[in-house]
Structure formats: C-alpha cells, structure tokens
N, C-alpha and C. Protein backbone atom coordinates (compact mmCIF):
# COMPACT_ATOMS: atom_id res chain seq x y z
N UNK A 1 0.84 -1.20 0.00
CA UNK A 1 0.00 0.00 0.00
C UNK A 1 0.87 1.25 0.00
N UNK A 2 0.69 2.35 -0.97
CA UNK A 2 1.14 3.68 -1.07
C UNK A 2 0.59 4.44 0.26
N UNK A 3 1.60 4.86 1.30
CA UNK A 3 1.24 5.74 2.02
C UNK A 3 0.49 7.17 1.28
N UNK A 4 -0.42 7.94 1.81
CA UNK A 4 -0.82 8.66 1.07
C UNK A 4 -0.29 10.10 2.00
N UNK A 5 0.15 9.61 3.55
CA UNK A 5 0.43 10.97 4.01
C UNK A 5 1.34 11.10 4.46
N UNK A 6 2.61 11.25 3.90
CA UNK A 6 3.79 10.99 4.30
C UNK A 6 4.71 11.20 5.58
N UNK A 7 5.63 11.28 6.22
CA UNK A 7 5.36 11.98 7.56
C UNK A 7 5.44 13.33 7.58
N UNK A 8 6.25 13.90 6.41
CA UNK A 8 5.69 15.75 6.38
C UNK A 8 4.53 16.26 6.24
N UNK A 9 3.92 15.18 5.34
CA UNK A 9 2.39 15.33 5.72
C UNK A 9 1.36 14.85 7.20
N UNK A 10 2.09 13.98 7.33
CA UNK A 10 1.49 13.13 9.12
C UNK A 10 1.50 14.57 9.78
N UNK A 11 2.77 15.52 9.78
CA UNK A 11 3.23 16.31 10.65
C UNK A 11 2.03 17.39 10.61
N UNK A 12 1.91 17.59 9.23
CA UNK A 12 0.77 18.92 8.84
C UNK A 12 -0.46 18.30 9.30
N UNK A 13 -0.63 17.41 9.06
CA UNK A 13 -2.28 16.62 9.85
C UNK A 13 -2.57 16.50 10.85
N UNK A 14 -1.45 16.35 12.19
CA UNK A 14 -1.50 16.27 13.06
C UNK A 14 -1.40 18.24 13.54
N UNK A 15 -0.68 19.03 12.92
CA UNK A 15 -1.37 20.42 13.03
C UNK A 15 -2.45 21.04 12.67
N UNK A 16 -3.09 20.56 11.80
CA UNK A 16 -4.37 20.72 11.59
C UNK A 16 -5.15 20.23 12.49
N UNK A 17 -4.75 19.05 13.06
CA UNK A 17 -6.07 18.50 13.76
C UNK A 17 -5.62 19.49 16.00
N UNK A 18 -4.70 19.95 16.27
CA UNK A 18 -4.13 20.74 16.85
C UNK A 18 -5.01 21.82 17.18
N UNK A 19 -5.62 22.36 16.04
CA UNK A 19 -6.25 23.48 15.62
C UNK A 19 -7.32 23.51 16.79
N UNK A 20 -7.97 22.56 16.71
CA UNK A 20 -8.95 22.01 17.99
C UNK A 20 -9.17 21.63 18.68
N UNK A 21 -9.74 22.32 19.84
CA UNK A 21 -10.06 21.93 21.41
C UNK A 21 -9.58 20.04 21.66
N UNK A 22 -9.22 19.87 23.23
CA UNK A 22 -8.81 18.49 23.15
C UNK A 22 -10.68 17.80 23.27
N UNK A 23 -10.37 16.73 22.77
CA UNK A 23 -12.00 16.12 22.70
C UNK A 23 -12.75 16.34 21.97
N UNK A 24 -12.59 17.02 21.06
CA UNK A 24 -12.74 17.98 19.54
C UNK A 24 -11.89 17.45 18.94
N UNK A 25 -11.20 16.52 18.45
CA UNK A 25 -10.29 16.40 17.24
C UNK A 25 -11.10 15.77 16.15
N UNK A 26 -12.30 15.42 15.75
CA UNK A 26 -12.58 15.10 14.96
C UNK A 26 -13.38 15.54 14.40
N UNK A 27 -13.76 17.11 14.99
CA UNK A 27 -13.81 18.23 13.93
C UNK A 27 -12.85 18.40 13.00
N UNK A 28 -11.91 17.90 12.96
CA UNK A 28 -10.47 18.15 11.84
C UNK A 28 -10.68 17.03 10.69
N UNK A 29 -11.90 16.15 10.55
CA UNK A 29 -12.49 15.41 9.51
C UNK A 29 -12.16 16.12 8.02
N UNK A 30 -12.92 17.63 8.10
CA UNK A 30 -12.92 17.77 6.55
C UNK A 30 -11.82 18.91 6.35
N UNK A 31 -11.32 19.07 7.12
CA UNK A 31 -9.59 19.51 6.68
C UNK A 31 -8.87 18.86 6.22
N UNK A 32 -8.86 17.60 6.94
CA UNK A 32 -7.83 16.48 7.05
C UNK A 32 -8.25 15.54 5.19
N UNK A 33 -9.51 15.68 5.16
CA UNK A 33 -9.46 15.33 4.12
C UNK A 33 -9.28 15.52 2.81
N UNK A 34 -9.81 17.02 3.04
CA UNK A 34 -9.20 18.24 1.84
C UNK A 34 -7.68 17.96 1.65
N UNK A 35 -6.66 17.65 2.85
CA UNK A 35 -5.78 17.83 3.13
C UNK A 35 -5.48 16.31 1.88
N UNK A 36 -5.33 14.85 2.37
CA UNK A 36 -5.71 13.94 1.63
C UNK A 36 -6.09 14.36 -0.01
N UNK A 37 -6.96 14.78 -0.65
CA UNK A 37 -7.47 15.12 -1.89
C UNK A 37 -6.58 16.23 -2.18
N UNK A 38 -6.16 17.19 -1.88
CA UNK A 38 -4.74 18.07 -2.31
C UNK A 38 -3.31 16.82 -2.65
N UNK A 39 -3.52 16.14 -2.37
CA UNK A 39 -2.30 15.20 -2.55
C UNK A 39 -2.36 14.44 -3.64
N UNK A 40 -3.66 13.95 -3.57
CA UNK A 40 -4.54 12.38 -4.64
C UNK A 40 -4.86 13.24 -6.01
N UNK A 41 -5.80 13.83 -5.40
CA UNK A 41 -6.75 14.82 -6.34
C UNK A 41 -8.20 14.03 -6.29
N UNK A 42 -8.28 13.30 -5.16
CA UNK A 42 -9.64 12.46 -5.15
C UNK A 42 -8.66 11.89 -3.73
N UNK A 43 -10.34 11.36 -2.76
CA UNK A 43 -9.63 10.40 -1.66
C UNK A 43 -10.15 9.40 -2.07
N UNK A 44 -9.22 8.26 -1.76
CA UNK A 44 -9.13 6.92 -1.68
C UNK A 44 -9.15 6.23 -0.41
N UNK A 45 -9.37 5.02 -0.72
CA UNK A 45 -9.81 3.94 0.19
C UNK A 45 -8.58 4.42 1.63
N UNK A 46 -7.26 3.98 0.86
CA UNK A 46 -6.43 4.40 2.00
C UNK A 46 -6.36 5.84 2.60
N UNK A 47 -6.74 7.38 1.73
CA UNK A 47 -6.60 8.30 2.14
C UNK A 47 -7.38 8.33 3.13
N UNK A 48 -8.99 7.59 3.21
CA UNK A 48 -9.79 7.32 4.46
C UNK A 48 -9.21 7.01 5.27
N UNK A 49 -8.92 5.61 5.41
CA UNK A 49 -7.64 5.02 6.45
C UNK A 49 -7.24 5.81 7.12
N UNK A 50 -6.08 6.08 6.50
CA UNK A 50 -4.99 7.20 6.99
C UNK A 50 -5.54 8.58 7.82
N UNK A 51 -6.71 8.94 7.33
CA UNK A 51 -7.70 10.05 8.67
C UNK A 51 -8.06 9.76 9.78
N UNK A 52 -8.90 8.66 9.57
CA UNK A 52 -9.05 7.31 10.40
C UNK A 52 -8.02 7.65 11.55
N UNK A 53 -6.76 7.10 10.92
CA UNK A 53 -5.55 6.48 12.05
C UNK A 53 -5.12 8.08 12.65
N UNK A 54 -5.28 9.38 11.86
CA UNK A 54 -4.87 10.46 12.69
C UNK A 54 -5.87 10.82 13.70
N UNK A 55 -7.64 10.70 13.32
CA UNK A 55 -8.13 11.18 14.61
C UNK A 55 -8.34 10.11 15.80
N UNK A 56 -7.88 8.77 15.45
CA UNK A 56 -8.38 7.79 16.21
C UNK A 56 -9.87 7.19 16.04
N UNK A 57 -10.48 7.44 14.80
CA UNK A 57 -11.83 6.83 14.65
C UNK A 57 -11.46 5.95 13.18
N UNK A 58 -12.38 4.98 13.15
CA UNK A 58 -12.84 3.94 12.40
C UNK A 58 -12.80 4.87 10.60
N UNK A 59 -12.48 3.94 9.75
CA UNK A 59 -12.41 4.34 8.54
C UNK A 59 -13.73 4.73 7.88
N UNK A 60 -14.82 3.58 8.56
CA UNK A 60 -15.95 4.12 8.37
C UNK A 60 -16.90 5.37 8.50
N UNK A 61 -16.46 5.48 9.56
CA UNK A 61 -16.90 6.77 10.49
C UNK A 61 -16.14 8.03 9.01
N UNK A 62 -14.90 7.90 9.04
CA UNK A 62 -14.44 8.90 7.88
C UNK A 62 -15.32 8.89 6.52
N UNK A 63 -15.39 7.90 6.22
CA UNK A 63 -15.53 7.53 4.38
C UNK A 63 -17.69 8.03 4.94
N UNK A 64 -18.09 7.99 5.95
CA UNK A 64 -19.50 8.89 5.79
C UNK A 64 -19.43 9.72 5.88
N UNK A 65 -18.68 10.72 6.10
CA UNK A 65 -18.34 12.19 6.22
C UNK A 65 -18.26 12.37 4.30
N UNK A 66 -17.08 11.45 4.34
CA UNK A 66 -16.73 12.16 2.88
C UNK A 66 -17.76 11.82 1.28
N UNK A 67 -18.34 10.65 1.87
CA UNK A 67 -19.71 10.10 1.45
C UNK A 67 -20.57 11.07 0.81
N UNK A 68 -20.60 12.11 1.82
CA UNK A 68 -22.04 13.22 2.47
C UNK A 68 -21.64 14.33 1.32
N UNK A 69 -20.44 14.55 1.45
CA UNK A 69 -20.25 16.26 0.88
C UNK A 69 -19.44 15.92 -0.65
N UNK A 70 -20.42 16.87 -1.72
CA UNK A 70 -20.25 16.65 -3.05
C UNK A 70 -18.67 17.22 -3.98
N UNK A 71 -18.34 17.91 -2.39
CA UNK A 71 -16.72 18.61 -2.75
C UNK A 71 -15.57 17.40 -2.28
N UNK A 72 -15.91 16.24 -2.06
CA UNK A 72 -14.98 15.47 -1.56
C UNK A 72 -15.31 14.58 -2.78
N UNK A 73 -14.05 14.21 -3.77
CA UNK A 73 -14.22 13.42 -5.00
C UNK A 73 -13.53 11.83 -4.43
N UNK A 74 -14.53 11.13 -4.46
CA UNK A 74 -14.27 9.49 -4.09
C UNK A 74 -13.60 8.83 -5.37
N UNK A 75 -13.93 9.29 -6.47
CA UNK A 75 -13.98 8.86 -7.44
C UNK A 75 -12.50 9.42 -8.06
N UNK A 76 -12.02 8.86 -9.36
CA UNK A 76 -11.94 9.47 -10.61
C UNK A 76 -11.79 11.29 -11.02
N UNK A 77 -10.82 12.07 -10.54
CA UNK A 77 -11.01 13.12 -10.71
C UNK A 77 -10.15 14.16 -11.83
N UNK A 78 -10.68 15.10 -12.99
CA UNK A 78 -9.66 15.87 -13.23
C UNK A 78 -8.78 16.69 -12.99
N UNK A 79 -7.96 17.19 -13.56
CA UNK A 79 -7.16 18.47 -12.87
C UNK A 79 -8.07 19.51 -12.10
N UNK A 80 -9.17 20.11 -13.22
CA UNK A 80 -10.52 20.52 -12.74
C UNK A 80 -11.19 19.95 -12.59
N UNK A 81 -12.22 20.75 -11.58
CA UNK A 81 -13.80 19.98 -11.69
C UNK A 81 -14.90 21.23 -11.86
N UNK A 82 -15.36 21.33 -13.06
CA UNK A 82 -16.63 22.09 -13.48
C UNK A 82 -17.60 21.51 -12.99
N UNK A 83 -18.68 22.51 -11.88
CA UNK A 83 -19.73 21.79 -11.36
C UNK A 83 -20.41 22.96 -11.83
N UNK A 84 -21.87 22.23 -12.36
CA UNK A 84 -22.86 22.99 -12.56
C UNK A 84 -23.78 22.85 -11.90
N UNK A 85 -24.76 23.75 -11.11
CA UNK A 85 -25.85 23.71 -10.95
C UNK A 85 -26.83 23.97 -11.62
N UNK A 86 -27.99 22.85 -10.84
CA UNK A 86 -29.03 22.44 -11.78
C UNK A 86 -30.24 22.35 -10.92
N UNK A 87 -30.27 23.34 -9.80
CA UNK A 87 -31.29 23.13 -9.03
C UNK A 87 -32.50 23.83 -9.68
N UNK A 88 -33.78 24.05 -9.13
CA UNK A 88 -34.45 24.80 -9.93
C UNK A 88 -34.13 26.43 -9.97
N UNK A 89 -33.30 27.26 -9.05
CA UNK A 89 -33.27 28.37 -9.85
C UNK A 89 -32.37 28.76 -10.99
N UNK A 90 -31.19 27.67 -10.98
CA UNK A 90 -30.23 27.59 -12.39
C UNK A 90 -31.34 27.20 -13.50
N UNK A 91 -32.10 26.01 -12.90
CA UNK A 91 -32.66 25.34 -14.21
C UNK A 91 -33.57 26.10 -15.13
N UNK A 92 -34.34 27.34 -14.14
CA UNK A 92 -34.90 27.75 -15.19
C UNK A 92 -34.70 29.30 -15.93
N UNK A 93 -33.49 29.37 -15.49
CA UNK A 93 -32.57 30.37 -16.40
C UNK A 93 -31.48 29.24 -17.67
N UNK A 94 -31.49 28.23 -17.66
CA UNK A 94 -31.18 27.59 -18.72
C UNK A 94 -29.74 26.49 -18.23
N UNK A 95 -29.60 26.52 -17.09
CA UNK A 95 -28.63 25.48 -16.49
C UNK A 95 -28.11 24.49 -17.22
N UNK A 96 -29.68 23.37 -18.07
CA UNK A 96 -29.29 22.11 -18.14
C UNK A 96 -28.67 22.43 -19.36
N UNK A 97 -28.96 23.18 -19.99
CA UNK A 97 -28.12 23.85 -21.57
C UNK A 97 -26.61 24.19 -21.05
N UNK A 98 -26.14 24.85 -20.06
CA UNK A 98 -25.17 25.05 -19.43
C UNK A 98 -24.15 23.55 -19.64
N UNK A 99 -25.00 22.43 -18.76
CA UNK A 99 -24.48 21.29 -18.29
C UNK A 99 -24.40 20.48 -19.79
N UNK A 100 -25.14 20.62 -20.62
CA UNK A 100 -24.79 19.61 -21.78
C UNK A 100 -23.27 20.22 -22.72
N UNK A 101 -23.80 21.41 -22.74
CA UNK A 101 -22.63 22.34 -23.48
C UNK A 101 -21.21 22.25 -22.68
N UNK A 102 -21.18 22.15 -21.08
CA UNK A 102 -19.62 21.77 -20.64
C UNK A 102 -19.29 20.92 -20.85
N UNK A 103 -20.58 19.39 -20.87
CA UNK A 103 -19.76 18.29 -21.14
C UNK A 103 -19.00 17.73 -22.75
N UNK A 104 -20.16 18.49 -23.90
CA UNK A 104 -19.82 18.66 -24.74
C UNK A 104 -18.52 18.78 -25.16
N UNK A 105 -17.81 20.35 -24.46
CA UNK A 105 -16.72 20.83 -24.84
C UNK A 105 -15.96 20.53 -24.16
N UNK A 106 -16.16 19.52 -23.11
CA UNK A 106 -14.86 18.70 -21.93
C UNK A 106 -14.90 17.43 -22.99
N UNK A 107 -15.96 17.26 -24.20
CA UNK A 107 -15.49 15.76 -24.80
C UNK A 107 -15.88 14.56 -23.78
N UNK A 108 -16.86 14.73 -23.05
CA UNK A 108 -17.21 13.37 -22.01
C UNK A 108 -18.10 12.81 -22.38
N UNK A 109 -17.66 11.40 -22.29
CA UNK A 109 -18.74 10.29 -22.97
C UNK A 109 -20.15 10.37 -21.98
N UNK A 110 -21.50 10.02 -22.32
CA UNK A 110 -22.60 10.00 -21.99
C UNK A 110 -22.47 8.95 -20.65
N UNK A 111 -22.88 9.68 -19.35
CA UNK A 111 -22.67 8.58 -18.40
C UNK A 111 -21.48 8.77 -17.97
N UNK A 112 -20.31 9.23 -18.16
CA UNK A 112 -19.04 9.83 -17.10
C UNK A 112 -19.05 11.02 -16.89
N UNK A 113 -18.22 11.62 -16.04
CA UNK A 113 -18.06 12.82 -15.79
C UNK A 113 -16.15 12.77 -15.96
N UNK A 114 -15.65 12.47 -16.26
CA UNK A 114 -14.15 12.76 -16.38
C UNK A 114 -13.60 12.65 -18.12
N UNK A 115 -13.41 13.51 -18.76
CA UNK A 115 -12.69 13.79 -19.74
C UNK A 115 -11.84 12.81 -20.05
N UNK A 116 -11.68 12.26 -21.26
CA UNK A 116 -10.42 11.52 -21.62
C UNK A 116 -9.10 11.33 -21.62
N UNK A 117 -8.97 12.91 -22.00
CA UNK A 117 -7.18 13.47 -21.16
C UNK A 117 -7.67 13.57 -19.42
N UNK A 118 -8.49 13.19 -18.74
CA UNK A 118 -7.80 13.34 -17.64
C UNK A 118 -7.91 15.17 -16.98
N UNK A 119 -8.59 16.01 -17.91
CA UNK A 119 -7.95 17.31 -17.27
C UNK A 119 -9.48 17.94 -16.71
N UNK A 120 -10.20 17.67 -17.12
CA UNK A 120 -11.39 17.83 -16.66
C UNK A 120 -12.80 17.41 -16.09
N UNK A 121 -13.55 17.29 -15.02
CA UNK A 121 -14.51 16.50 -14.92
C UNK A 121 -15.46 17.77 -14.43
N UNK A 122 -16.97 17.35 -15.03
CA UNK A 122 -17.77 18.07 -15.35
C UNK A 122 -19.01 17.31 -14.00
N UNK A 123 -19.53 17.80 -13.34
CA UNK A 123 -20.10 17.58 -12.40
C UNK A 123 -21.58 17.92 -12.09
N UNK A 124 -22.60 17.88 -12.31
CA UNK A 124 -23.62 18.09 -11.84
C UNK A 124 -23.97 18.08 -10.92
N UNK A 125 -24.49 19.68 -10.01
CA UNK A 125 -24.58 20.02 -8.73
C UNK A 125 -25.47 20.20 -8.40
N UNK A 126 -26.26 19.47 -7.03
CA UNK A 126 -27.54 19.96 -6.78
C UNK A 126 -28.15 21.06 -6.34
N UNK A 127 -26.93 22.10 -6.16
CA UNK A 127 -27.35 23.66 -5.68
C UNK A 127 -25.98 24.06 -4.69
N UNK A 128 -25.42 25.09 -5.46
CA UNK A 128 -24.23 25.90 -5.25
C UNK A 128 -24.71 27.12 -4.24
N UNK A 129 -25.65 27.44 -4.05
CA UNK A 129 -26.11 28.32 -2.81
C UNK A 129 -25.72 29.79 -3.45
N UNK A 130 -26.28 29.91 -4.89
CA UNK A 130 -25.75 31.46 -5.30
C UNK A 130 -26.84 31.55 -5.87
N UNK A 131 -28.07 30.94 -6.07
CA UNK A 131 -29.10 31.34 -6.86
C UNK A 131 -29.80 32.78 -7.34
N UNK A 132 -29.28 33.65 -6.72
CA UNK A 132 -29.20 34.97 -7.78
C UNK A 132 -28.27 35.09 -8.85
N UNK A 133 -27.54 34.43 -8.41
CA UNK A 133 -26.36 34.21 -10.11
C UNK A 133 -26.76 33.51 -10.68
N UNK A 134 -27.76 32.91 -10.56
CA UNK A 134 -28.22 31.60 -11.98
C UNK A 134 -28.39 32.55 -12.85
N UNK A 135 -27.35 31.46 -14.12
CA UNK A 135 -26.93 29.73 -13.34
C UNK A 135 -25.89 29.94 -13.57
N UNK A 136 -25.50 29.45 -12.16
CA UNK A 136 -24.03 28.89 -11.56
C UNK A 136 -23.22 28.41 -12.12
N UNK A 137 -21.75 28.45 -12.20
CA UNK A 137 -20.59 27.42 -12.29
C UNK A 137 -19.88 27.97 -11.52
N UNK A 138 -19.29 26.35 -11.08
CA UNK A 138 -18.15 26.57 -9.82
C UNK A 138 -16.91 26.46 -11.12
N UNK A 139 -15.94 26.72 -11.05
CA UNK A 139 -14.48 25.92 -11.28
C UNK A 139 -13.46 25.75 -10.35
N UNK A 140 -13.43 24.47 -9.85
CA UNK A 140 -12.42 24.46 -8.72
C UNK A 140 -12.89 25.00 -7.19
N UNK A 141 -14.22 25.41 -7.08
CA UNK A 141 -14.82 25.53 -6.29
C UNK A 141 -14.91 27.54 -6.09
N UNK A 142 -14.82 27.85 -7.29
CA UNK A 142 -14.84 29.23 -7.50
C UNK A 142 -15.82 29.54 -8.89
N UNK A 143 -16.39 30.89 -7.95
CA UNK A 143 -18.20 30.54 -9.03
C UNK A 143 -17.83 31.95 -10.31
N UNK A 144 -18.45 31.24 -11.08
CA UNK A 144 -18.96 31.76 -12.36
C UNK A 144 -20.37 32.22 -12.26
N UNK A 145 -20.74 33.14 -12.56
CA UNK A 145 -22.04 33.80 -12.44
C UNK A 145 -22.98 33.86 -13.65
N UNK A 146 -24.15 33.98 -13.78
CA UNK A 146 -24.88 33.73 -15.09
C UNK A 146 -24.43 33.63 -16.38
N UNK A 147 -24.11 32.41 -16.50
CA UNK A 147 -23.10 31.46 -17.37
C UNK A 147 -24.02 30.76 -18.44
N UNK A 148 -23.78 30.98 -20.00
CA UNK A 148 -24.48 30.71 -20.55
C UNK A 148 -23.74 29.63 -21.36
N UNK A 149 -24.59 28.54 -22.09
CA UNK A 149 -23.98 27.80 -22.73
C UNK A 149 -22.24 28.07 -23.44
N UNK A 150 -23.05 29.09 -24.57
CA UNK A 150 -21.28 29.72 -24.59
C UNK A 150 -20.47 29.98 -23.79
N UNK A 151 -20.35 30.62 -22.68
CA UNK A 151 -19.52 31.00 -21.22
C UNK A 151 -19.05 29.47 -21.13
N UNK A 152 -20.03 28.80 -21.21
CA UNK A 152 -18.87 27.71 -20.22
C UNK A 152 -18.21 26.67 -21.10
N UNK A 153 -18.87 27.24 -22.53
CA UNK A 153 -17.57 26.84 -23.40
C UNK A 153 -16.29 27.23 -23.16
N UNK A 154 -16.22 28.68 -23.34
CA UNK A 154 -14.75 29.08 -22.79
C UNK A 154 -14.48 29.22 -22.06
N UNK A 155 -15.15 28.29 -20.78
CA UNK A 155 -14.07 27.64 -19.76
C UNK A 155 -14.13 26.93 -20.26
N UNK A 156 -14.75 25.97 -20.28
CA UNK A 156 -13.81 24.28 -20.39
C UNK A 156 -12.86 24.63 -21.65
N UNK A 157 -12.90 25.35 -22.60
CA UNK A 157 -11.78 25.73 -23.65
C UNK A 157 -10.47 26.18 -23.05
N UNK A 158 -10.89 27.03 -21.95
CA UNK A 158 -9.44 27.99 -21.54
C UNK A 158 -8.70 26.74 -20.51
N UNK A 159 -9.26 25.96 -19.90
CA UNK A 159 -9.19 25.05 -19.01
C UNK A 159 -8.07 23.78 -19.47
N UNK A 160 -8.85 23.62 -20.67
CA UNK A 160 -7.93 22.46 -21.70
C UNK A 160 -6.51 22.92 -22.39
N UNK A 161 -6.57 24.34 -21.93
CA UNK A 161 -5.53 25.26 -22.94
C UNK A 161 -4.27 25.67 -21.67
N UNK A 162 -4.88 25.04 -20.13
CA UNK A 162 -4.09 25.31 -19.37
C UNK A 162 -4.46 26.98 -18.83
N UNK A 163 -4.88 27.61 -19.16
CA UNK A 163 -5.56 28.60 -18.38
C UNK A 163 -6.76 28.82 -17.61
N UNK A 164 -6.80 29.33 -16.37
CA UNK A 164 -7.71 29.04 -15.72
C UNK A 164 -8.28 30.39 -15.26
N UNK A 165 -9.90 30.17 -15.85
CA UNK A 165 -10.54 31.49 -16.11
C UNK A 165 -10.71 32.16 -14.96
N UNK A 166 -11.08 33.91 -14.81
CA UNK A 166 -11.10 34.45 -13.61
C UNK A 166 -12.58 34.03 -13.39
N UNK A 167 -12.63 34.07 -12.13
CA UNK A 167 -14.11 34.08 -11.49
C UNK A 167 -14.75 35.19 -11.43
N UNK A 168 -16.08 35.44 -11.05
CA UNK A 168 -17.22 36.79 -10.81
C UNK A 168 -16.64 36.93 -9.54
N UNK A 169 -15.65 37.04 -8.53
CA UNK A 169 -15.40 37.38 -7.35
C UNK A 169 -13.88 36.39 -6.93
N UNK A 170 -12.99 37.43 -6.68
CA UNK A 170 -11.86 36.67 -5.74
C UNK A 170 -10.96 35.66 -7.12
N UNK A 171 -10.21 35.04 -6.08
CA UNK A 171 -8.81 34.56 -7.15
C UNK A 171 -9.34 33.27 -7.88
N UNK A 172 -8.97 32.96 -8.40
CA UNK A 172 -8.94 31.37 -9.16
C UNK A 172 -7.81 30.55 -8.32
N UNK A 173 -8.53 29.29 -8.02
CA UNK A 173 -7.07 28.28 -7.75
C UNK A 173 -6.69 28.10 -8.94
N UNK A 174 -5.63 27.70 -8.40
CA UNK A 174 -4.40 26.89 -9.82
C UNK A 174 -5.12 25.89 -10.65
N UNK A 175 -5.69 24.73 -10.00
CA UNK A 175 -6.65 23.36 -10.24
C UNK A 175 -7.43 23.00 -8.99
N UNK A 176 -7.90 21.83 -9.12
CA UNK A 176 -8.65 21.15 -8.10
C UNK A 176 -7.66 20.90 -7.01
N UNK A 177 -6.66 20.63 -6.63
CA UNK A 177 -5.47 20.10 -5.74
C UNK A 177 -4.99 21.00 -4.99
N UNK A 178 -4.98 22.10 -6.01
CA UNK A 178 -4.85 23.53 -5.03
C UNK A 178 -5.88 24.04 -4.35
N UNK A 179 -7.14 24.30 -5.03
CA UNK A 179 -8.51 24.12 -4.44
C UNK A 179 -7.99 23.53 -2.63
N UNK A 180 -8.23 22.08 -3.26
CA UNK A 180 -8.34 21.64 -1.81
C UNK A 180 -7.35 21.77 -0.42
N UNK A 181 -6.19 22.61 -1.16
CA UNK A 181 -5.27 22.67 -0.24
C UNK A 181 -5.60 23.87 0.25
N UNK A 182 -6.35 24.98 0.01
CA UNK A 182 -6.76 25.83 0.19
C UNK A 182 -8.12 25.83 1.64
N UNK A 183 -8.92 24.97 0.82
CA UNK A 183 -10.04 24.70 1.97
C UNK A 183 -9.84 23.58 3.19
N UNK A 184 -8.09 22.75 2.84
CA UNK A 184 -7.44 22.51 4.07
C UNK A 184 -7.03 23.59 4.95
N UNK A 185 -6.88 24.44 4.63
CA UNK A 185 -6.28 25.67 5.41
C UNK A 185 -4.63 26.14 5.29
N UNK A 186 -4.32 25.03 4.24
CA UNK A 186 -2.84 25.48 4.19
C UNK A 186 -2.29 26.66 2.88
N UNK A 187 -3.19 27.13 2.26
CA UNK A 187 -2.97 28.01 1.35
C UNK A 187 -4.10 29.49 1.55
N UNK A 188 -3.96 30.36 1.48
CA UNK A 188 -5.11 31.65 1.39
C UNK A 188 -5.58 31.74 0.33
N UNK A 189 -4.97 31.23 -0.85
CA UNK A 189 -5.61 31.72 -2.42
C UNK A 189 -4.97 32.53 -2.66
N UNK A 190 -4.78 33.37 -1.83
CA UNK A 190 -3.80 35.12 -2.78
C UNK A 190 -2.93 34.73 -3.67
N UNK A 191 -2.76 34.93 -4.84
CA UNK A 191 -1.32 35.19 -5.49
C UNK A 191 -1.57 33.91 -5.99
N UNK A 192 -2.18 32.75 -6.19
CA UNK A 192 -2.78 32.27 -6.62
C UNK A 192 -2.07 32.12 -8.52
C-alpha cells in the first residue's frame, strides 16, 4: 500500500487536527481530508484510512463524512472539476443547456463525468447556494455567475488550454489540488 500521508504530511495533519479543542479532534475530519485530496486529487480507500488512524476513529466513520459532501471526489477526478448547478433556480434560467454544453466541450462520454485526457470533470450540482447568479458554475470551487452555454464553453476551452478562467469574485485556484489545499487551510488563495 502507497502511504498517502507521508510523515511531512502526518506532521501537517496532526497540526491541523491541533487546531482544535482536546475532545474535539474530529472536527479536523474535513480539513484532514481536503488535506488527503490536495495530494490524490480524489480520496481513496487508504486516504480514508490514513484520517481514520490520525483522529483515532474507524475508517468508516471517515468515508461517511466524505460520502455526504459533493466537494470530496471518491472517485476518478480531473485536474478541474466544473460543477454545474441544476437546481431549480439555475434550471430555469437555462442550467441544463449550461451542463450539456460543458460536457460537450470537456469531450465526455454520456454517463461519465471525467474527460479523456484526464484534465477535466464536469459535475452536476444539486445547488451551489448562489441562486441569484443563476446559473451557476463553480471551477475548482470558484463561481462563475450567469453562465451561458457559450460561457462555459470558454471555460472548459481555456481550461484544456491550461488557463484558468477568472471568477465573478476573488482569485482562481491553480486546479482542483490547489482548491483543496486551500479549503485545508494550508494556502489563502492570494497570489494564486
């Protein structure tokens, strides 16, 4: 088995989980795992484990946490991840047109969400919590604001081209890896 957290990483996990009160350490769940998915670019069976063995709880107990929340990729992930929402206030400003047109121009077969090169996965979201911007796109967990079929052509275009578009507010991560190292707490985004 590939360790997934090496001990410079053990070291940072075990400061993260620090962060919180004693008897409280397993509030440090979705740091620790962000932390994990900054490394992978998706958690795995062992990246569970390995949380597991830092807060002292069961792998199970981890892998339902990460189960639950649609920003933790179990799966298969690209460099990016384009998530669209498709709840009803995206949907009826034209969302699902949104969502066919990214996967379109990410090139994803009917029934996956990950691109063939590997650089992109296109995600369908059940509600990004910006519904005055419908409709939504996240990239990398940074939103795009009333995004129309074309718009999110050129992202997934600028995306494949290695550029990574600005957002309606605040910096762009680098990719998904940075993303998550970010909402581990070990990066601010600035400078980005």
């Amino acid at each position: 088995m590939t360790e997934v957290l090496t001990p410079e990483l053990r070291a940072v996990a075990e400061e993260i989980t620090s962060r919180y009160p004693p008897g409280r350490e397993r509030s440090a769940i979705l740091p620790l795992l962000y932390l994990v998915q900054s490394v992978q670019g998706r958690v795995t069976r062992e990246g569970l484990r390995e949380v597991g063995e830092v807060l002292g709880i069961r792998t199970a107990e981890v892998e339902a946490v990460a189960s639950f929340y649609t920003m933790l990729r179990l799966g298969p992930t690209g460099a990016h991840v384009v998530s669209v929402c498709t709840n009803l206030s995206c949907a009826l400003r034209g969302a699902n047109g949104v969502l066919e047109a990214a996967l379109d121009a990410a090139e994803i077969a009917d029934g996956e969400e990950v691109s063939a090169d590997e650089r992109i996965t296109v995600h369908e979201e059940e509600c990004l919590g910006a519904c005055d911007a419908a409709p939504v796109v996240q990239v990398d967990f940074a939103n795009h604001d009333r995004v129309t079929p074309e718009r999110v052509r050129e992202i997934v275009t600028s995306l494949r081209t290695g550029e990574v578009p600005e957002p309606s507010r605040g910096e762009a991560p680098q990719d998904f890896r940075h993303a998550s190292r970010i909402l581990a707490g070990l990066d601010s985004g600035e400078g980005a």
